[in-house]
PDB file of N, CA and C in Angstrom:
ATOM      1  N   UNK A   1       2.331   9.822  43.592  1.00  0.00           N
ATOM      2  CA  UNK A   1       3.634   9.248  43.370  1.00  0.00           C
ATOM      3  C   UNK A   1       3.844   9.129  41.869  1.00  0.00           C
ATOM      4  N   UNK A   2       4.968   9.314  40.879  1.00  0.00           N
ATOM      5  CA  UNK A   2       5.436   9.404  39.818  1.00  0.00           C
ATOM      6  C   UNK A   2       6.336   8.719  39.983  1.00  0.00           C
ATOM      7  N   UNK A   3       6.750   7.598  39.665  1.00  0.00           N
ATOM      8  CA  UNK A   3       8.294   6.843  39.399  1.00  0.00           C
ATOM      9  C   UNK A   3       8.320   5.797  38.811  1.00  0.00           C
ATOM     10  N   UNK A   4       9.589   5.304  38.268  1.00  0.00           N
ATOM     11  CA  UNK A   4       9.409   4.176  37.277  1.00  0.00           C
ATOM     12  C   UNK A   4       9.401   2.882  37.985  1.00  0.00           C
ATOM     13  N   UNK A   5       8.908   1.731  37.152  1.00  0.00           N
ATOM     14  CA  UNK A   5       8.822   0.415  37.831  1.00  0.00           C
ATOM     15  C   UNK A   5       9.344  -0.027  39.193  1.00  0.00           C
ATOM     16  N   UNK A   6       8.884   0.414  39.780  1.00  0.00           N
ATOM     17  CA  UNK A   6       9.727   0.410  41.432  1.00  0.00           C
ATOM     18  C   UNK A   6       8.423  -0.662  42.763  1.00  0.00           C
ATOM     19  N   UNK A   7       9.118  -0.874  43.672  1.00  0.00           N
ATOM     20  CA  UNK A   7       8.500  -1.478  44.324  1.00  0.00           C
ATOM     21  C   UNK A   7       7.634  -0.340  45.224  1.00  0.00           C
ATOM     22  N   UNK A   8       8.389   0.743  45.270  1.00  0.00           N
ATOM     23  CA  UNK A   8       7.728   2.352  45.659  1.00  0.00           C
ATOM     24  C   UNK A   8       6.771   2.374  44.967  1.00  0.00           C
ATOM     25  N   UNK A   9       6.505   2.380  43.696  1.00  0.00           N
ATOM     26  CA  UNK A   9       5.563   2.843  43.080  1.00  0.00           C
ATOM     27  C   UNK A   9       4.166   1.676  43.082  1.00  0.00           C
ATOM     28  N   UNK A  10       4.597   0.608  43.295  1.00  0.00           N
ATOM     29  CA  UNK A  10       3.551  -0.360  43.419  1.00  0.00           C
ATOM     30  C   UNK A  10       2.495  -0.418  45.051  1.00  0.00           C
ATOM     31  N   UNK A  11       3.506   0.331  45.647  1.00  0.00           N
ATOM     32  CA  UNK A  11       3.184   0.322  47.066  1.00  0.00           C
ATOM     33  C   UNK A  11       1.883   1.743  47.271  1.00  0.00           C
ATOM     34  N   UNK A  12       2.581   2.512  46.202  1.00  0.00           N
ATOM     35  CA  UNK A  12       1.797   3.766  46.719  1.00  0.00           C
ATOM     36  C   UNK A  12       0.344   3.347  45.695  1.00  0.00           C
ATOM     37  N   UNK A  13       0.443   2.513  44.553  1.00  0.00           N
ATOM     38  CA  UNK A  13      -0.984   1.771  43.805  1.00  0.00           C
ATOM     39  C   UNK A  13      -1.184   1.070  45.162  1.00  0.00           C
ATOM     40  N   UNK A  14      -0.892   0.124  46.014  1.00  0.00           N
ATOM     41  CA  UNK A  14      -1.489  -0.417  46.858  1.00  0.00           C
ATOM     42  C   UNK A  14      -2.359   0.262  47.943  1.00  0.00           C
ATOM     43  N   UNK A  15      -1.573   1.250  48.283  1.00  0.00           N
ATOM     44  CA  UNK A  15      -2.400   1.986  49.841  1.00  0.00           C
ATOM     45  C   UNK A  15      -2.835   3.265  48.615  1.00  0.00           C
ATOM     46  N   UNK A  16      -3.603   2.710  47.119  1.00  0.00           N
ATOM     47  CA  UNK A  16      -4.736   3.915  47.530  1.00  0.00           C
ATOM     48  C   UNK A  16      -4.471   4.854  46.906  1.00  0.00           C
ATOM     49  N   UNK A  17      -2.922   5.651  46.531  1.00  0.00           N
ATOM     50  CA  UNK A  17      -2.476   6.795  46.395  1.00  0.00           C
ATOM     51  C   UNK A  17      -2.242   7.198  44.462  1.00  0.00           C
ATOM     52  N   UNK A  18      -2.909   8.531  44.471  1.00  0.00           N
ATOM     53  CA  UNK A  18      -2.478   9.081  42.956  1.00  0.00           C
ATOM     54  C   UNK A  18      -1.123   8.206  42.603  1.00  0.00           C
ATOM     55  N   UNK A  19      -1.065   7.529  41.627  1.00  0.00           N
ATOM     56  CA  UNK A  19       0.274   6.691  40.807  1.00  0.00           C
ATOM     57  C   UNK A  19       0.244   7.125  39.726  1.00  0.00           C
ATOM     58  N   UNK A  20       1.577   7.465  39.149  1.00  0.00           N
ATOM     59  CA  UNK A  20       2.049   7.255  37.649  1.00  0.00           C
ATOM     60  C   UNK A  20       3.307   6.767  37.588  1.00  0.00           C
ATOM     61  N   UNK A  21       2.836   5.137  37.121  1.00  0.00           N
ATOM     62  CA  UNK A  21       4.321   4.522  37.039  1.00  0.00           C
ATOM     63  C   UNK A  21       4.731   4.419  35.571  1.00  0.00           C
ATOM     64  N   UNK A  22       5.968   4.890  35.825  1.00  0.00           N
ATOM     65  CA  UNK A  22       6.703   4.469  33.960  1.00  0.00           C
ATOM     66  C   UNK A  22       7.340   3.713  33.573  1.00  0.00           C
ATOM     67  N   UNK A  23       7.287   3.480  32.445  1.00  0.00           N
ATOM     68  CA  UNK A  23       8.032   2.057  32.296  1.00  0.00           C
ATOM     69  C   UNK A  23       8.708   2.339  30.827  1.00  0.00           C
ATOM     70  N   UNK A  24      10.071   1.841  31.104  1.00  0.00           N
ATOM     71  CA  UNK A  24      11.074   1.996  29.942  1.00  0.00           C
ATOM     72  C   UNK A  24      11.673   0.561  29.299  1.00  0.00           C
ATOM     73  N   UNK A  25      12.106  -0.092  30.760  1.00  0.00           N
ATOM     74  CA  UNK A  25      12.366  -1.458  29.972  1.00  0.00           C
ATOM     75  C   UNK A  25      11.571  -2.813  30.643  1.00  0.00           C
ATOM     76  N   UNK A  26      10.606  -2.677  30.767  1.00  0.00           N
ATOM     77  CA  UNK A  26       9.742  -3.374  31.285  1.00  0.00           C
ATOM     78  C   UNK A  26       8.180  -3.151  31.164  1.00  0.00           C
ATOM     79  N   UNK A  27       7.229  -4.290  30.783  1.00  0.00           N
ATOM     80  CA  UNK A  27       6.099  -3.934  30.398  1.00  0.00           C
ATOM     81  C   UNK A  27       5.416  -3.778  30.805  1.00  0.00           C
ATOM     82  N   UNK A  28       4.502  -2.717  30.780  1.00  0.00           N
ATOM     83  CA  UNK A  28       3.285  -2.080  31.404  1.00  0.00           C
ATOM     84  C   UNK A  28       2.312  -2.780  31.433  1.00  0.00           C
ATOM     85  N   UNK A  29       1.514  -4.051  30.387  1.00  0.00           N
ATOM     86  CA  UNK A  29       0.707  -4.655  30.300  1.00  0.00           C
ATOM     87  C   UNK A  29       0.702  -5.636  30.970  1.00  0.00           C
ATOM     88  N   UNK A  30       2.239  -5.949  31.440  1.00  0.00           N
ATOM     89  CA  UNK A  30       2.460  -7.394  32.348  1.00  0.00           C
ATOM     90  C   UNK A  30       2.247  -6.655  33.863  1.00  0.00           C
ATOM     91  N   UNK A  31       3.246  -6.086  34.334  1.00  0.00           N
ATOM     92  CA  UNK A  31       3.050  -5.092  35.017  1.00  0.00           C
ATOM     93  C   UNK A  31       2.690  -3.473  35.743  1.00  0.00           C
ATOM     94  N   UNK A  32       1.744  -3.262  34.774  1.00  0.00           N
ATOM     95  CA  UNK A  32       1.507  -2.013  35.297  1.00  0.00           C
ATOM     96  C   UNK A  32       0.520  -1.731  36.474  1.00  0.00           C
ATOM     97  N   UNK A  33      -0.080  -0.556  36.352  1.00  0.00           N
ATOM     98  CA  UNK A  33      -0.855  -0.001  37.530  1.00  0.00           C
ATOM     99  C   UNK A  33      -2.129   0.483  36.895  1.00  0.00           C
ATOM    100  N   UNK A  34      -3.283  -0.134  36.885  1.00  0.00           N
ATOM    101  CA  UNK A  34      -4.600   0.881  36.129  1.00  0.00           C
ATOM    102  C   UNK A  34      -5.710   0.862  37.057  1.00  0.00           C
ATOM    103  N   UNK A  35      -6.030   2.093  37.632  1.00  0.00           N
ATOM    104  CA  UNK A  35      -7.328   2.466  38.613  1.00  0.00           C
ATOM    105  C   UNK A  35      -7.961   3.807  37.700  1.00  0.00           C
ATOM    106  N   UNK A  36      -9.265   3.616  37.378  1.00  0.00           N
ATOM    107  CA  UNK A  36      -9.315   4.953  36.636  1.00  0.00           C
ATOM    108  C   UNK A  36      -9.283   6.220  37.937  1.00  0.00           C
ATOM    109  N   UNK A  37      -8.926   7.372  37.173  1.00  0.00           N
ATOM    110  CA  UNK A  37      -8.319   8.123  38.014  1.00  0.00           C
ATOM    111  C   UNK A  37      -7.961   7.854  38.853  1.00  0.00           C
ATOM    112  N   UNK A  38      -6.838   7.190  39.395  1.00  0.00           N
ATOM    113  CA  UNK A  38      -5.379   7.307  40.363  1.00  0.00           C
ATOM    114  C   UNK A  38      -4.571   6.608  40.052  1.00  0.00           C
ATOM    115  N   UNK A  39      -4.342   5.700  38.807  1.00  0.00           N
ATOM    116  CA  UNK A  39      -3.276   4.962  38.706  1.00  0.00           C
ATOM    117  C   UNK A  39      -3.085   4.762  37.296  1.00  0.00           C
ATOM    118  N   UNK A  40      -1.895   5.366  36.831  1.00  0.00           N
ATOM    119  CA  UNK A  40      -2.120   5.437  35.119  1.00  0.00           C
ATOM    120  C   UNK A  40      -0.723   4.533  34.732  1.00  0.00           C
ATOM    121  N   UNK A  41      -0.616   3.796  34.057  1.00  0.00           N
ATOM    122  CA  UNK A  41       1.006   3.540  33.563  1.00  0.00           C
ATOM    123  C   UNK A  41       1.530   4.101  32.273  1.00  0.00           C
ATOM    124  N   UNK A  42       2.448   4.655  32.154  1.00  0.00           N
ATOM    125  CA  UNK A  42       3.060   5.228  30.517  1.00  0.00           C
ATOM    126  C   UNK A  42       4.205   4.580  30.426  1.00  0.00           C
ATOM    127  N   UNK A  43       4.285   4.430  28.927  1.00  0.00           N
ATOM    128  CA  UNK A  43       5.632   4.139  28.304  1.00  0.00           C
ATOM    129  C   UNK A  43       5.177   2.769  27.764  1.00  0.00           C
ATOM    130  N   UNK A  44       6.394   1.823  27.225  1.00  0.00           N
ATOM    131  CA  UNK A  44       5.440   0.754  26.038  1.00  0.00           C
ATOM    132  C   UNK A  44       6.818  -0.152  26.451  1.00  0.00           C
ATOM    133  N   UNK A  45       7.702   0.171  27.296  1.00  0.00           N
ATOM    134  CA  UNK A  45       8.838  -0.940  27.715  1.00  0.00           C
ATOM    135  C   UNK A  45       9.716  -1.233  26.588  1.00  0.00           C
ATOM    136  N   UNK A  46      10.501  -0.187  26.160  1.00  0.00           N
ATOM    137  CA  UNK A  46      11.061   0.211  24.719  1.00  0.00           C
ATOM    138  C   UNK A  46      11.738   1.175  24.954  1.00  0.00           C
ATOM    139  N   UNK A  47      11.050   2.332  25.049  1.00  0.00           N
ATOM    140  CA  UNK A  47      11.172   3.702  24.675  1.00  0.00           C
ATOM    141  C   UNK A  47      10.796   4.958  26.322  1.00  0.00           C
ATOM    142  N   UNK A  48      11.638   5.787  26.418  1.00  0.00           N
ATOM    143  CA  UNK A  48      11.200   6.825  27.407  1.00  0.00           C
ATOM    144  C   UNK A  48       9.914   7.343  27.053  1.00  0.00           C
ATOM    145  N   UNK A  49       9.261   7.410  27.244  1.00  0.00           N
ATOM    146  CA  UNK A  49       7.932   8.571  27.618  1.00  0.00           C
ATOM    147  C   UNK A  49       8.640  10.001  27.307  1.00  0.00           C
ATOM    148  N   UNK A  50       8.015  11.072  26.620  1.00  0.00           N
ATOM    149  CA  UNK A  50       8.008  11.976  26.326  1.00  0.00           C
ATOM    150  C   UNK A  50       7.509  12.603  27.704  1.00  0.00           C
ATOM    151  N   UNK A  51       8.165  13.800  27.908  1.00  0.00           N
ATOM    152  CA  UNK A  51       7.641  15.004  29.340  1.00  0.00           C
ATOM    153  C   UNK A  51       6.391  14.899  29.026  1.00  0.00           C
ATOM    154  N   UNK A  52       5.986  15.433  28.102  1.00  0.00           N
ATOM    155  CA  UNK A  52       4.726  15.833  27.792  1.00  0.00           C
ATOM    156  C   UNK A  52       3.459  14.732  28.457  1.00  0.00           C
ATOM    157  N   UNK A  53       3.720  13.500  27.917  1.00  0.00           N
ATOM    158  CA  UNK A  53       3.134  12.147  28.303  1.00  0.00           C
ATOM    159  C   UNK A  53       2.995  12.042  29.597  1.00  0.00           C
ATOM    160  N   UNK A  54       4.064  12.131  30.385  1.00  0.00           N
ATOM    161  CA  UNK A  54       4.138  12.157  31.868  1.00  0.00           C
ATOM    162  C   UNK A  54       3.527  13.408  32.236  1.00  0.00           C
ATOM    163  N   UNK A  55       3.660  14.500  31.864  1.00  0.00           N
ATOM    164  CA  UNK A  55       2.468  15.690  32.293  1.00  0.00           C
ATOM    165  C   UNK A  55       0.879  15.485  31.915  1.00  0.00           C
ATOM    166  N   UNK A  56       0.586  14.916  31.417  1.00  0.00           N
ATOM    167  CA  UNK A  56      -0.307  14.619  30.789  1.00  0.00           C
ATOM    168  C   UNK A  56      -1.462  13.501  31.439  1.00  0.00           C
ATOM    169  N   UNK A  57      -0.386  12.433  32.134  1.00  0.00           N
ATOM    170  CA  UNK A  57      -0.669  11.535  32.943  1.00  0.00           C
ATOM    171  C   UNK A  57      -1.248  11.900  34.482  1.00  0.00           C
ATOM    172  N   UNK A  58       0.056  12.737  34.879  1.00  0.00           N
ATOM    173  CA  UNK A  58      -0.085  13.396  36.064  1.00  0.00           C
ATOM    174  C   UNK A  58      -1.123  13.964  36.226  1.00  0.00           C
ATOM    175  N   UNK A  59      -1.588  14.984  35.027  1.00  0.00           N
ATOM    176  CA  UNK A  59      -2.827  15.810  35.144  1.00  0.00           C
ATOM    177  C   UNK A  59      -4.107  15.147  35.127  1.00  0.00           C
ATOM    178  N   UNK A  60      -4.414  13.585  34.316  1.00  0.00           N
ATOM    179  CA  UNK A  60      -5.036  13.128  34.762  1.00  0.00           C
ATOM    180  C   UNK A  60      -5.887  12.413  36.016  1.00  0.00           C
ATOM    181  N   UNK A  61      -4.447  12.616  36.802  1.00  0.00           N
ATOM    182  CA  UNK A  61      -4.613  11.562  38.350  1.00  0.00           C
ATOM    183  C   UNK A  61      -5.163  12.807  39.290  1.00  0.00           C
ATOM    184  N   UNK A  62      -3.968  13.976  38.462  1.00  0.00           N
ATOM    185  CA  UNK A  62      -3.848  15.232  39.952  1.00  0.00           C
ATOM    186  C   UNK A  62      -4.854  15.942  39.342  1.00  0.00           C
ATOM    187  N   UNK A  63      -6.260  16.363  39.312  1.00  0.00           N
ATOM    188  CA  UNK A  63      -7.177  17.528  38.740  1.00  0.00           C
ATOM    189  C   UNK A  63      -6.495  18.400  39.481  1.00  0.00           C
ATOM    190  N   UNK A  64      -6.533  19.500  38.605  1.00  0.00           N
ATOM    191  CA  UNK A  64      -5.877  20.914  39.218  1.00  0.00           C
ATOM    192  C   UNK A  64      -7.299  21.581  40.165  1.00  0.00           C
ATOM    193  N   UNK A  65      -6.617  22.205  41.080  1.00  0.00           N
ATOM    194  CA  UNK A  65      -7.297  22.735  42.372  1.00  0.00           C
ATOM    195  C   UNK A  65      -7.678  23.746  42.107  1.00  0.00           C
ATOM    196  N   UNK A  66      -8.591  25.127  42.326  1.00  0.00           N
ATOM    197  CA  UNK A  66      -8.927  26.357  41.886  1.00  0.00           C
ATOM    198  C   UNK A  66      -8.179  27.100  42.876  1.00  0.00           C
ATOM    199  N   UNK A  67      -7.065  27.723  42.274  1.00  0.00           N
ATOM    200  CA  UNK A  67      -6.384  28.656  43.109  1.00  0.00           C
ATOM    201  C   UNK A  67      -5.176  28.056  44.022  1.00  0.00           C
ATOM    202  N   UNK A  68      -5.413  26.359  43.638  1.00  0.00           N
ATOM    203  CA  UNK A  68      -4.093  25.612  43.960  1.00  0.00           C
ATOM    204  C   UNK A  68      -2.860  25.436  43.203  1.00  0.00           C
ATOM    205  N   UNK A  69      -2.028  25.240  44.074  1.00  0.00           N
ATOM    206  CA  UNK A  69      -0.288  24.965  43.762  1.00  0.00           C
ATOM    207  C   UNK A  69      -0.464  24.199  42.070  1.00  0.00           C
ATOM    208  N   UNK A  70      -1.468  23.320  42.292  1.00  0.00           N
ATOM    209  CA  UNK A  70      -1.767  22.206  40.851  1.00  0.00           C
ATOM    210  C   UNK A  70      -1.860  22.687  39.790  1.00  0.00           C
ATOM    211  N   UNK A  71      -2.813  24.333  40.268  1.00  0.00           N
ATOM    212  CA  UNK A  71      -4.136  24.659  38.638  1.00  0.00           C
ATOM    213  C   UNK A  71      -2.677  25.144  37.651  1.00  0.00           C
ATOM    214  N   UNK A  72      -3.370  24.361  36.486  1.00  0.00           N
ATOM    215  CA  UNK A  72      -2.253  24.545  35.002  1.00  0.00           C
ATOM    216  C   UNK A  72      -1.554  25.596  34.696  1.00  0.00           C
ATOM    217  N   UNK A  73      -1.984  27.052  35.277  1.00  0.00           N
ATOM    218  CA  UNK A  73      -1.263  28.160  34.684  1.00  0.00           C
ATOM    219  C   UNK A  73      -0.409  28.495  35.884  1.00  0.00           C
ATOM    220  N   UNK A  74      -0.602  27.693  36.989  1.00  0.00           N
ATOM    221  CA  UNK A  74       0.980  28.271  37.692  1.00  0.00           C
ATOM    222  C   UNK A  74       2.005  26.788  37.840  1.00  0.00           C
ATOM    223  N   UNK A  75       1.614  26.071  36.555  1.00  0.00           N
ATOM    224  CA  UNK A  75       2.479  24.750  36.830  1.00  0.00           C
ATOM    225  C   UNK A  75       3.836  25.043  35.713  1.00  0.00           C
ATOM    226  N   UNK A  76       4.909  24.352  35.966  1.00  0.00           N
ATOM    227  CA  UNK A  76       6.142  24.787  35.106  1.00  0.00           C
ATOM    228  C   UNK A  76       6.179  23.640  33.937  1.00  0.00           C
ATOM    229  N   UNK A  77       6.814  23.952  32.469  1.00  0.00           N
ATOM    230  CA  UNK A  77       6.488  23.198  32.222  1.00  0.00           C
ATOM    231  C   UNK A  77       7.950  22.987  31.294  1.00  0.00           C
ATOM    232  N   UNK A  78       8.539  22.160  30.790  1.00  0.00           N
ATOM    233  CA  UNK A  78       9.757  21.644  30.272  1.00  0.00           C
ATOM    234  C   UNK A  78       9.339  21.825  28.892  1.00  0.00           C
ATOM    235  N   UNK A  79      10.717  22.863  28.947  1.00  0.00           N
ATOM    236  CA  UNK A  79      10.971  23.204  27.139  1.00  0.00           C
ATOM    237  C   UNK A  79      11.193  22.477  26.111  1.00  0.00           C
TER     238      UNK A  79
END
């Protein structure tokens, strides 16, 4: 799950599931999500997160698969 401060996104940190929640106007340190590998929070409750940041995040939670939909060279990536 990828989405910003949501009660969705707290739910899918609850049952367990890969999370990256973002946070733009609200703080990550008060509220975020941290499991090493499966639950990362970005952003500083200020400012958007850069794509990059959020790809970056993702790739941490999601290891790319060998020959899967995931692995890095068949993933798309924002110009």
């Amino acid at each position: 799950m990828v989405g910003t401060d949501t009660g969705f996104v707290h739910l899918s940190h609850a049952l367990i599931k890969p999370t990256v929640m973002v946070f733009v106007s609200t703080d990550a340190e008060h509220s975020g999500v941290r499991a090493p590998n499966r639950s990362i929070s970005i952003g500083d409750g200020h400012h958007v997160p850069s794509v990059q940041v959020a790809i970056d995040a993702v790739d941490r939670i999601y290891p790319a698969r060998a020959g899967g939909a995931s692995a890095p060279s068949s993933r798309v990536h924002a110009a």
